[in-house]
N, C-alpha and C. Protein backbone atom coordinates (compact mmCIF):
# COMPACT_ATOMS: atom_id res chain seq x y z
N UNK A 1 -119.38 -217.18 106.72
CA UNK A 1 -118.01 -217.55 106.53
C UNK A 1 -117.74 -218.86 107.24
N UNK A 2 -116.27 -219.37 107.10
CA UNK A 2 -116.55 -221.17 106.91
C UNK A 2 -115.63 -220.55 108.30
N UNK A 3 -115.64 -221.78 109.33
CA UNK A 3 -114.21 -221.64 110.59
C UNK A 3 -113.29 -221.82 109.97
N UNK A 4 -112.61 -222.44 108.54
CA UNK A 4 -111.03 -222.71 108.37
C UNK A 4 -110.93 -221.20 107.64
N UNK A 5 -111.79 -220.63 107.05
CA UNK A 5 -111.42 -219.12 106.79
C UNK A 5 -111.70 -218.07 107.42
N UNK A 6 -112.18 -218.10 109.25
CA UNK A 6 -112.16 -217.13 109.73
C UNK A 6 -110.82 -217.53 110.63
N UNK A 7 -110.25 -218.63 110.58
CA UNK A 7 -109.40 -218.97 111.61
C UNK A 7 -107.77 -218.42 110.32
N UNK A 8 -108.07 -218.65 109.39
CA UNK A 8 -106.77 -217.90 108.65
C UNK A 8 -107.32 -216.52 108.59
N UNK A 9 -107.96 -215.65 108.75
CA UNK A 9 -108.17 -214.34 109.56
C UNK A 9 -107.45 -214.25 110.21
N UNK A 10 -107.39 -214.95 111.36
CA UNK A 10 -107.00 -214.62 112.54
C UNK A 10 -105.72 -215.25 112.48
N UNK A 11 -105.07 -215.94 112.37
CA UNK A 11 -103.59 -215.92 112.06
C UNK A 11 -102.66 -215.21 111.22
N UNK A 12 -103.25 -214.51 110.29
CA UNK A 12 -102.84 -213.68 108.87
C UNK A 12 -102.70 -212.40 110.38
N UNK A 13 -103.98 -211.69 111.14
CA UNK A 13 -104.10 -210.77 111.09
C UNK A 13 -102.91 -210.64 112.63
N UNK A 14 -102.73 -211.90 113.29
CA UNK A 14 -101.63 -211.98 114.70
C UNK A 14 -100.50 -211.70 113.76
N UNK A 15 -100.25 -212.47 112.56
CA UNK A 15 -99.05 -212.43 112.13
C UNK A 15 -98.27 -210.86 111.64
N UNK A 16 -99.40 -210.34 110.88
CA UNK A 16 -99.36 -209.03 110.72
C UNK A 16 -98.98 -207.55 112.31
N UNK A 17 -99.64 -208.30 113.48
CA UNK A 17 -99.49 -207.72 114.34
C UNK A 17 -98.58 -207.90 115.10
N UNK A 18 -97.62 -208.85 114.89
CA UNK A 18 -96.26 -209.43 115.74
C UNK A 18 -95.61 -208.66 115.08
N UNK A 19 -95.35 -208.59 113.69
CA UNK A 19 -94.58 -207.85 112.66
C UNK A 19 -94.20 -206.80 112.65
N UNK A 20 -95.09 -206.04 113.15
CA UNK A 20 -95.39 -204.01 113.51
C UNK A 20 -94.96 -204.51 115.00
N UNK A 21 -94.83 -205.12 116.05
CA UNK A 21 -94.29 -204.99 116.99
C UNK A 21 -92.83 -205.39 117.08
N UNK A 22 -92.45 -206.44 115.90
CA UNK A 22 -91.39 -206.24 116.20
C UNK A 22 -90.09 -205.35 115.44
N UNK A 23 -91.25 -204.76 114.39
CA UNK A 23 -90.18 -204.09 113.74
C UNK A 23 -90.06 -202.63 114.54
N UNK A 24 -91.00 -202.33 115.18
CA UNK A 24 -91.31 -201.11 116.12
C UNK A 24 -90.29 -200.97 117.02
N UNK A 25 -89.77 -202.01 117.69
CA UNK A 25 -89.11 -202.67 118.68
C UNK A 25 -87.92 -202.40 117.98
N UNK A 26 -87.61 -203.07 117.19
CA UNK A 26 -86.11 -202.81 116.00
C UNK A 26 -85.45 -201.37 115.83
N UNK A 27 -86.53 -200.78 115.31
CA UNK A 27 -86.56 -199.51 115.19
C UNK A 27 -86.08 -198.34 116.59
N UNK A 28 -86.69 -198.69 117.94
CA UNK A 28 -86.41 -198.35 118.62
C UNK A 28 -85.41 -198.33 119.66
N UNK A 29 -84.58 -199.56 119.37
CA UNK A 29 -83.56 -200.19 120.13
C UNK A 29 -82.61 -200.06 118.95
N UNK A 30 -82.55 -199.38 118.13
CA UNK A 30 -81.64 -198.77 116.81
C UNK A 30 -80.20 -198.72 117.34
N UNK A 31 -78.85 -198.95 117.49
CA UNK A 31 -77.87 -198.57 118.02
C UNK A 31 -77.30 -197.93 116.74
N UNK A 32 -77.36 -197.73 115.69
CA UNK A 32 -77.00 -197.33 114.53
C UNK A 32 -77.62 -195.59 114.23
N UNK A 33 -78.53 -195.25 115.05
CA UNK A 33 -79.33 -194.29 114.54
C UNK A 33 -78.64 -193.19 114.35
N UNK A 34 -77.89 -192.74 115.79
CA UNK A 34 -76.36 -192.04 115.20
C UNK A 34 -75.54 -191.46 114.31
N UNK A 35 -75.02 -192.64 113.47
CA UNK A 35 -74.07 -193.32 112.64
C UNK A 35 -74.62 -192.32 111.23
N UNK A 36 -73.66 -191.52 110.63
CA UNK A 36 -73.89 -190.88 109.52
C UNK A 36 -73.00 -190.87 108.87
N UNK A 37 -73.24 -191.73 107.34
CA UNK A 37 -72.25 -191.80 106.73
C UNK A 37 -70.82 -190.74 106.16
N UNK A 38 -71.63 -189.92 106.19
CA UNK A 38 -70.90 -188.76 106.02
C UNK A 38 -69.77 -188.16 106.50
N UNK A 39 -69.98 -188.73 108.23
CA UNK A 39 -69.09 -188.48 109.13
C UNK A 39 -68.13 -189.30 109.63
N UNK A 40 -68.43 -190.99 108.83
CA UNK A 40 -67.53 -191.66 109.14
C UNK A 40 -66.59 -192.02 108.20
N UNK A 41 -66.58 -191.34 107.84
CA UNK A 41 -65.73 -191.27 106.15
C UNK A 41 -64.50 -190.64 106.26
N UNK A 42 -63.60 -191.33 105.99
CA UNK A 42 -62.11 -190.49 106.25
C UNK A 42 -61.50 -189.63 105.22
N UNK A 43 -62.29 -189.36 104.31
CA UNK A 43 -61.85 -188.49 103.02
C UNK A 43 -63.08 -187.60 102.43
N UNK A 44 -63.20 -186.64 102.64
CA UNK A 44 -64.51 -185.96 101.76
C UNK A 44 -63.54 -185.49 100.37
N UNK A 45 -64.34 -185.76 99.35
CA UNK A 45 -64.17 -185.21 97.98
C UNK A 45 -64.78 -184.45 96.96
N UNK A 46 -64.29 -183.50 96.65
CA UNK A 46 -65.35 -182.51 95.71
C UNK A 46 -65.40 -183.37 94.34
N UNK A 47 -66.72 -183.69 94.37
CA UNK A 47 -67.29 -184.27 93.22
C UNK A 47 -68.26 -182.91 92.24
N UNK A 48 -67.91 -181.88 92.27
CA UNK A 48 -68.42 -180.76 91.60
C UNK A 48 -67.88 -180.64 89.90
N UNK A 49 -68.25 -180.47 89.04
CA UNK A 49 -67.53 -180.34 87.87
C UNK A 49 -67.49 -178.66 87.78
N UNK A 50 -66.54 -178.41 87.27
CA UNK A 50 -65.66 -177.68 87.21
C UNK A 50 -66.62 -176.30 85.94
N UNK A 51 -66.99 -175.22 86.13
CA UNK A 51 -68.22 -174.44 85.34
C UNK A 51 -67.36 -174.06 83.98
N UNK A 52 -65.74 -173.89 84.36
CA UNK A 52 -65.09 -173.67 82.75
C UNK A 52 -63.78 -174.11 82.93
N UNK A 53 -63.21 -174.10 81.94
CA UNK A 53 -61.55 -174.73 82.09
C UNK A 53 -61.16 -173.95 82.82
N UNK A 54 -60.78 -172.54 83.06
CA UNK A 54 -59.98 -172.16 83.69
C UNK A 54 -60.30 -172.03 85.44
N UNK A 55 -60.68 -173.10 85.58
CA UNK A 55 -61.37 -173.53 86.88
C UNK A 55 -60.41 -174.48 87.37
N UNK A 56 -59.89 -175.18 86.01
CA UNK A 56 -59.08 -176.53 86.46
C UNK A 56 -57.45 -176.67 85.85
N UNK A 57 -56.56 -176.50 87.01
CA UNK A 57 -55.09 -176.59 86.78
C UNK A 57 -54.71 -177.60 86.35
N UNK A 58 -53.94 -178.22 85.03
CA UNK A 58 -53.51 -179.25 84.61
C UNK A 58 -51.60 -179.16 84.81
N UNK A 59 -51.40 -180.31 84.86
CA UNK A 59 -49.82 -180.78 84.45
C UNK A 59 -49.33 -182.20 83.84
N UNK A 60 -49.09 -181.92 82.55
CA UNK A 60 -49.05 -183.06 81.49
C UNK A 60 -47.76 -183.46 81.75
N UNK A 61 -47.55 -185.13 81.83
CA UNK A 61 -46.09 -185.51 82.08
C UNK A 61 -46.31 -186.84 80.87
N UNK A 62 -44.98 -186.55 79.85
CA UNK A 62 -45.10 -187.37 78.98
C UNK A 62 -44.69 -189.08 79.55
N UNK A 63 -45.64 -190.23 79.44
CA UNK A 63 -44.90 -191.28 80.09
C UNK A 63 -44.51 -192.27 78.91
N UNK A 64 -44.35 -191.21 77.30
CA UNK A 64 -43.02 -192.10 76.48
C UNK A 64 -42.22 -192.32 76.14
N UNK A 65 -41.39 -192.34 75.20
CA UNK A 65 -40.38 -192.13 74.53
C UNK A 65 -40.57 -190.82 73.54
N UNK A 66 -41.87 -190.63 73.05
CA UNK A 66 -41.77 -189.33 71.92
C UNK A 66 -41.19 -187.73 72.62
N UNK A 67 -40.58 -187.44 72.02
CA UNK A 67 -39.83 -186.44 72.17
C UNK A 67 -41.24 -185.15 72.11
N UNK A 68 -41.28 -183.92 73.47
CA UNK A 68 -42.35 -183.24 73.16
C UNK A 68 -43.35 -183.30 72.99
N UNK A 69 -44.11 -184.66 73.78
CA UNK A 69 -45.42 -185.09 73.29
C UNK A 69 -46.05 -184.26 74.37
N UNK A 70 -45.59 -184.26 75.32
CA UNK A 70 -46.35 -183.39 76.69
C UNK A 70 -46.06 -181.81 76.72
N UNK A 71 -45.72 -181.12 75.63
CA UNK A 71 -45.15 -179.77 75.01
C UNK A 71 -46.77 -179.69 74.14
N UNK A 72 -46.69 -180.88 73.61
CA UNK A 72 -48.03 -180.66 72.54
C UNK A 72 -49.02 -180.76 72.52
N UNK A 73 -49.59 -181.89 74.22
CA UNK A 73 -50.57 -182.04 74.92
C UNK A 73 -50.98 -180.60 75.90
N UNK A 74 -50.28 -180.08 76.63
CA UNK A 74 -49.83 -178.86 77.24
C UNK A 74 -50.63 -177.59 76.52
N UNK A 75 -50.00 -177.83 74.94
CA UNK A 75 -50.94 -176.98 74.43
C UNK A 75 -52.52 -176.94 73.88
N UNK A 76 -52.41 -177.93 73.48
CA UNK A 76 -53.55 -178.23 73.15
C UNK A 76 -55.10 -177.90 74.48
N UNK A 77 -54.80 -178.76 75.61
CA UNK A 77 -55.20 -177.74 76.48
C UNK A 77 -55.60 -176.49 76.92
N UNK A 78 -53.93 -176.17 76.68
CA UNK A 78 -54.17 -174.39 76.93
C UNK A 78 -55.00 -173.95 76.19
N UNK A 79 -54.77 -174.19 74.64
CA UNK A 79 -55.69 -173.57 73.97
C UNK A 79 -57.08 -174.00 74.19
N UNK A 80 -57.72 -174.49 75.13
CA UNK A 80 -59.01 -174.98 75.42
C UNK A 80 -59.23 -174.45 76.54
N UNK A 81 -58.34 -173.63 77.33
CA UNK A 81 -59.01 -172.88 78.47
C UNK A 81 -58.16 -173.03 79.68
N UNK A 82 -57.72 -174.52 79.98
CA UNK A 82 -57.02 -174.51 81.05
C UNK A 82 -55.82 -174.06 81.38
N UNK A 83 -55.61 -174.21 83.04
CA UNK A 83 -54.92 -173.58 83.57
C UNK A 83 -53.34 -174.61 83.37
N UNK A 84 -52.28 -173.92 82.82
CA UNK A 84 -51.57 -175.21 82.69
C UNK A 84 -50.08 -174.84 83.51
N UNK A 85 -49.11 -175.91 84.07
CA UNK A 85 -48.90 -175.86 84.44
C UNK A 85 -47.44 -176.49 83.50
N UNK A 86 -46.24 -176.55 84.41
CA UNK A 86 -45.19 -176.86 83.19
C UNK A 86 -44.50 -178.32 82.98
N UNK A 87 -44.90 -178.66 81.63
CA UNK A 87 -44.93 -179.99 81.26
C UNK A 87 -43.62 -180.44 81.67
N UNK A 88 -43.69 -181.74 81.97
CA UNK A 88 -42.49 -182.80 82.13
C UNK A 88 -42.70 -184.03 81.86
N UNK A 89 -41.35 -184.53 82.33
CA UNK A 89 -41.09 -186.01 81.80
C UNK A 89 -41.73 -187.08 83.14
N UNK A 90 -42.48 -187.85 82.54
CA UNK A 90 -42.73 -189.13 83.91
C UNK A 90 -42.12 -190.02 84.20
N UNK A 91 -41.69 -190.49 85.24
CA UNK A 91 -40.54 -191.37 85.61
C UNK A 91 -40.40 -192.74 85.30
N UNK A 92 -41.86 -193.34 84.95
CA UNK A 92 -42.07 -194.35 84.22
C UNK A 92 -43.10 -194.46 83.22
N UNK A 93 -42.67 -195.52 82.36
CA UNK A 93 -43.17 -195.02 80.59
C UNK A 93 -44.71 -195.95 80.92
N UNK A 94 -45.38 -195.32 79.97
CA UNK A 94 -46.99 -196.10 80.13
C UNK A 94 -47.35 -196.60 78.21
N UNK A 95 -47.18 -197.71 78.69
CA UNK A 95 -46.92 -198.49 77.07
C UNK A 95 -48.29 -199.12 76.53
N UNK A 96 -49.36 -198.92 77.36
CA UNK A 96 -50.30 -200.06 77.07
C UNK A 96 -51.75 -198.98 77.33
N UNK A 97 -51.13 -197.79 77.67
CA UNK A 97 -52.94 -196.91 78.06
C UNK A 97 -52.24 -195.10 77.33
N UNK A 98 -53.75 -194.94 77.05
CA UNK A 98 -54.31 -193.45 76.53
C UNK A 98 -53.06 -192.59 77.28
N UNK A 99 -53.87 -193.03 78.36
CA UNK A 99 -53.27 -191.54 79.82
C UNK A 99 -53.66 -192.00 80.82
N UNK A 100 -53.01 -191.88 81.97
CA UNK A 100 -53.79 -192.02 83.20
C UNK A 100 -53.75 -190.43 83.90
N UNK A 101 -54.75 -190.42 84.95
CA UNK A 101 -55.17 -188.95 85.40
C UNK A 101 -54.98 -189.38 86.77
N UNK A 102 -54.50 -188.81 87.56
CA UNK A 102 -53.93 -188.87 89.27
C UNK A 102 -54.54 -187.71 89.72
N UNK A 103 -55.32 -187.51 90.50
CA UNK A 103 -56.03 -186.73 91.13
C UNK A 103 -56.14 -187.05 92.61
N UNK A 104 -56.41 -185.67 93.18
CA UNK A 104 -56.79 -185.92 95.22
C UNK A 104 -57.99 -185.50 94.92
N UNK A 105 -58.36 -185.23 96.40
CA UNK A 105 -59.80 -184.78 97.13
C UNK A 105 -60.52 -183.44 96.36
N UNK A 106 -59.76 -182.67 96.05
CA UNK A 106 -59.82 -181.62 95.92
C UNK A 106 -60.19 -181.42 94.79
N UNK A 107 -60.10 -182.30 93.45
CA UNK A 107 -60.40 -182.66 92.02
C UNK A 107 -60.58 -183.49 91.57
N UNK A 108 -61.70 -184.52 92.29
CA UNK A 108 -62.24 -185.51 91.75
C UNK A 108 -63.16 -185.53 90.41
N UNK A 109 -63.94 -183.89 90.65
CA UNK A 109 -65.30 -183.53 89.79
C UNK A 109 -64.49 -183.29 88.22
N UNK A 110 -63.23 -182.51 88.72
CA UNK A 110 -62.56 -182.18 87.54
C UNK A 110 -61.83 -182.97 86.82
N UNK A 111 -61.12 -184.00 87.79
CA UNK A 111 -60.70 -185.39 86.74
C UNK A 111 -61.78 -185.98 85.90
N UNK A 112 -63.37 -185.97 86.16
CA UNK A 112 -63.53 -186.76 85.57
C UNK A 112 -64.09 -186.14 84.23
N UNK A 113 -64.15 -184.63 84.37
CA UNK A 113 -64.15 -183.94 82.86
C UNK A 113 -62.59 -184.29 81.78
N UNK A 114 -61.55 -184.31 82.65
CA UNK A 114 -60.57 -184.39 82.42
C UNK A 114 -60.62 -185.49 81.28
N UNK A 115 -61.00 -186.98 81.92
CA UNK A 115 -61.34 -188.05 81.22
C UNK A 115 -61.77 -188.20 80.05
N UNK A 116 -63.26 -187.08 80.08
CA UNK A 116 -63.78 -186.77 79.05
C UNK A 116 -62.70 -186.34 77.96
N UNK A 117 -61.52 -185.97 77.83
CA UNK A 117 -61.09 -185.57 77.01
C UNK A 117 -60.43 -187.05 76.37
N UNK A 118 -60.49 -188.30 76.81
CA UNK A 118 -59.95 -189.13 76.18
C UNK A 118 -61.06 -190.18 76.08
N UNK A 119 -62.13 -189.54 75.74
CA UNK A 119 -63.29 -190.47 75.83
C UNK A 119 -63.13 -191.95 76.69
N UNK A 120 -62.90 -190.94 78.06
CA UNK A 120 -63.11 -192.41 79.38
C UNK A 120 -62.32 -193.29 78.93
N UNK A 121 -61.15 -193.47 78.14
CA UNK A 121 -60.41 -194.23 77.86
C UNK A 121 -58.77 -193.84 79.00
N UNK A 122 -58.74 -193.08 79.47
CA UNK A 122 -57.59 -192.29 80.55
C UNK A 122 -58.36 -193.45 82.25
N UNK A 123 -57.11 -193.65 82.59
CA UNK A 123 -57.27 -194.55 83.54
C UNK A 123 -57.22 -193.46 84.94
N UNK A 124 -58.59 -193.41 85.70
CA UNK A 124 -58.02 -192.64 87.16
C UNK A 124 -57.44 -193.03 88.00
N UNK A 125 -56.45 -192.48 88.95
CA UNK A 125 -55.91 -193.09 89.74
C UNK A 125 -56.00 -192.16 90.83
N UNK A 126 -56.70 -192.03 91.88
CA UNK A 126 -57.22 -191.32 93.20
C UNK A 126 -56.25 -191.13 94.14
N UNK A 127 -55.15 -190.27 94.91
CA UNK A 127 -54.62 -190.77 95.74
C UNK A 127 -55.06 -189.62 97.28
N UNK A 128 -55.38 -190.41 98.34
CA UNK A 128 -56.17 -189.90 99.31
C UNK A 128 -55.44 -188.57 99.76
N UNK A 129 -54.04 -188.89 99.83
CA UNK A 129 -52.67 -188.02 100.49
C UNK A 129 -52.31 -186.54 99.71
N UNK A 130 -52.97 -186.74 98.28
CA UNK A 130 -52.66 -185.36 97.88
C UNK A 130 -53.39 -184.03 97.94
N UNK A 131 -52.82 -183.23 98.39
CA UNK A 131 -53.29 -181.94 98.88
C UNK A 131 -53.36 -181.05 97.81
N UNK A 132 -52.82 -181.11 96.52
CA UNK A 132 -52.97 -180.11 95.92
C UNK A 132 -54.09 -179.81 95.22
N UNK A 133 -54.11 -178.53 94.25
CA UNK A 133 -55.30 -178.77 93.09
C UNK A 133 -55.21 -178.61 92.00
N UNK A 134 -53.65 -179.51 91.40
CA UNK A 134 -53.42 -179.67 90.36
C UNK A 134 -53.56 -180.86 89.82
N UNK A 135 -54.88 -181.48 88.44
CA UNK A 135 -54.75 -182.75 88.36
C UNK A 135 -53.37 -182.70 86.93
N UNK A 136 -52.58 -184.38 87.53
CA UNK A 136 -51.81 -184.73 86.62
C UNK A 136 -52.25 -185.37 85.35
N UNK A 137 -52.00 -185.13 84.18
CA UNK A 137 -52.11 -186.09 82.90
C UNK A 137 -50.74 -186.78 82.50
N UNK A 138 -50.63 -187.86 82.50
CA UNK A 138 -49.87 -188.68 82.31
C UNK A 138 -49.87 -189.32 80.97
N UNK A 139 -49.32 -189.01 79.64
CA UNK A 139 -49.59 -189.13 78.38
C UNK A 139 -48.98 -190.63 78.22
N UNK A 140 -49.93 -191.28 77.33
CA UNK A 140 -49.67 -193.20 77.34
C UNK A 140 -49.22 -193.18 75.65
N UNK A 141 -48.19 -194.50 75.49
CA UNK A 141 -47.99 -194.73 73.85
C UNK A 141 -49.52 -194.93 73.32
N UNK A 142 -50.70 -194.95 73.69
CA UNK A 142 -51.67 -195.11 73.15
C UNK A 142 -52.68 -193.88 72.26
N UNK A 143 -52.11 -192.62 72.88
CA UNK A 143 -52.66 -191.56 73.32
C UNK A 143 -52.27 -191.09 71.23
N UNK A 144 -53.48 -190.45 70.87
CA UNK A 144 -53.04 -189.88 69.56
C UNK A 144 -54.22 -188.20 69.48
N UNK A 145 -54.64 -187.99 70.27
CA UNK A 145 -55.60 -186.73 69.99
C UNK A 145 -56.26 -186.52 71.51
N UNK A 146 -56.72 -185.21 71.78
CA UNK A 146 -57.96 -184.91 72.56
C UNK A 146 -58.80 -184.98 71.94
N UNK A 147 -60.11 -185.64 72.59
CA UNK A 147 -61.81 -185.31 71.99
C UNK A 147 -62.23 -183.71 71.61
N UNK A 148 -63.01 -183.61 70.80
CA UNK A 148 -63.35 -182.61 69.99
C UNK A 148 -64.42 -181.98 71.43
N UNK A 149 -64.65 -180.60 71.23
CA UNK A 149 -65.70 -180.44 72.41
C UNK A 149 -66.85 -181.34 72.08
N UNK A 150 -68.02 -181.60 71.13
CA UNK A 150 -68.54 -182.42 70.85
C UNK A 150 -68.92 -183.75 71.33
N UNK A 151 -67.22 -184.43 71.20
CA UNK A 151 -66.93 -185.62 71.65
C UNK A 151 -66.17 -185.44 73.51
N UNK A 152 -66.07 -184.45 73.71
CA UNK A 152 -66.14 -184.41 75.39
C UNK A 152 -67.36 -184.53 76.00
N UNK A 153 -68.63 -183.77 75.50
CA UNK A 153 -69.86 -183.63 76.08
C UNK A 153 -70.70 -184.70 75.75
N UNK A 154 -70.13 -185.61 74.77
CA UNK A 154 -70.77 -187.27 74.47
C UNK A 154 -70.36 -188.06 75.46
N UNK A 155 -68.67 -188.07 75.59
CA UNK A 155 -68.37 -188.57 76.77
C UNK A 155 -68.45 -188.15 78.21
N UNK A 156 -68.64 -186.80 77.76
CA UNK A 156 -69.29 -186.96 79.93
C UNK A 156 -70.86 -187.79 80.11
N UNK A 157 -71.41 -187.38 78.98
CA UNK A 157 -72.81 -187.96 79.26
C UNK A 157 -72.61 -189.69 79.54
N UNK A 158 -71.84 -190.66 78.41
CA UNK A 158 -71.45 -191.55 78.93
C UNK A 158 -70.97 -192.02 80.38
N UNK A 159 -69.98 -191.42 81.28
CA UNK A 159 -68.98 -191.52 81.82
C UNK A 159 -69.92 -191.18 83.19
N UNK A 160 -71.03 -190.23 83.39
CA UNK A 160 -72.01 -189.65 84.45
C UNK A 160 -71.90 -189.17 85.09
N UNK A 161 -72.23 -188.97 86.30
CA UNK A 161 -71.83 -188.06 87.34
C UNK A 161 -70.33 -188.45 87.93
N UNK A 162 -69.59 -187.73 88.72
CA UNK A 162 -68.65 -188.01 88.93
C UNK A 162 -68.57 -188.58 90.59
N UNK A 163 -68.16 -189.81 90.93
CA UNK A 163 -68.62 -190.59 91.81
C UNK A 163 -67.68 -190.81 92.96
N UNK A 164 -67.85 -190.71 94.17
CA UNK A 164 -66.79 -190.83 95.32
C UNK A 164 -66.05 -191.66 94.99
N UNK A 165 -64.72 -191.94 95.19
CA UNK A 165 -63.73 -193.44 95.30
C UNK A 165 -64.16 -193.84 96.26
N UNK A 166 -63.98 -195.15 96.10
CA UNK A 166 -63.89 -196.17 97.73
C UNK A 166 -63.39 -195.47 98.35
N UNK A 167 -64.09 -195.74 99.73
CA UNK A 167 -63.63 -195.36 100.89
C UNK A 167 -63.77 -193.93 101.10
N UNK A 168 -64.14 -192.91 100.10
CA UNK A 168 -64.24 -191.43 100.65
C UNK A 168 -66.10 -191.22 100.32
N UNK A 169 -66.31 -190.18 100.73
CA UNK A 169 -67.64 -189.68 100.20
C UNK A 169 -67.74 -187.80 100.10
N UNK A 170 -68.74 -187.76 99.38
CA UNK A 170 -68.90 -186.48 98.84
C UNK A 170 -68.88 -185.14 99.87
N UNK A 171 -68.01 -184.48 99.26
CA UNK A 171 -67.94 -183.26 100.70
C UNK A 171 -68.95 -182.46 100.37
């Protein structure tokens, strides 16, 4: 062997050996090691989907002008299993979307079957503060049908697992 290639030996093989010392070193002087995400999280959320409708409490609030649209959403539902709860009027009109779905901690997994019913076209809206475990449907001038079961189980496969919001993580 030539000296300019036993001498890059030997610099390849220091370099390699500084490397493992100092990542060793890194490793051991860890101030993070502690630190679990899990626990620093100010919101845990059930990201579980829901095994049948009557698992999951709904309350449809119409946000248009049509007279009884959330009477007819309400049912439609029911007749699909869920737990329903008694329709009303929303305080402001939603002119430009499907539905939006308002959900807490407690029904994240189930909003996002929920979704499925408007083929991921229903806007979520997460709010950290609510305690209950009723998700809201909020019916939009856009809104003309629920997905067929068919077309729910196309769109969950689309739509995927159901995923922490910012800022919380999975209980």
């Amino acid at each position: 062997m030539t000296d300019t290639r036993t001498r890059a030996y030997r610099v390849i093989s220091a370099m390699a050996a500084g490397a493992a010392v100092v990542a060793t070193i890194a490793m051991v002087h860890d101030t993070q090691s502690a630190a679990i995400a899990s626990e620093s999280c100010s919101t845990k959320v059930d990201l579980t989907l829901p095994d049948s409708a009557g698992q999951v409490k709904l309350r449809v609030l119409n946000g248009t002008a049509t007279a009884g649209l959330a009477d007819r959403v309400t049912s439609d539902f029911e007749n699909r299993g869920f737990v329903m709860q008694k329709p009303a009027k929303n305080k402001t009109t939603v002119k430009d979307q499907t539905a939006i779905i308002e959900y807490g901690p407690r029904t994240a997994g189930a909003a996002q079957w929920i979704r499925a019913f408007f083929l991921g076209e229903a806007e979520p809206r997460f709010d950290p503060a609510r305690t209950t475990d009723v998700v809201d449907v909020v019916v939009g001038a856009q809104y003309r049908q629920l997905a067929t079961f068919t077309e729910v189980n196309q769109s969950l496969a689309v739509l995927g697992e159901p995923t922490a919001p910012p800022g919380t993580c999975a209980a």
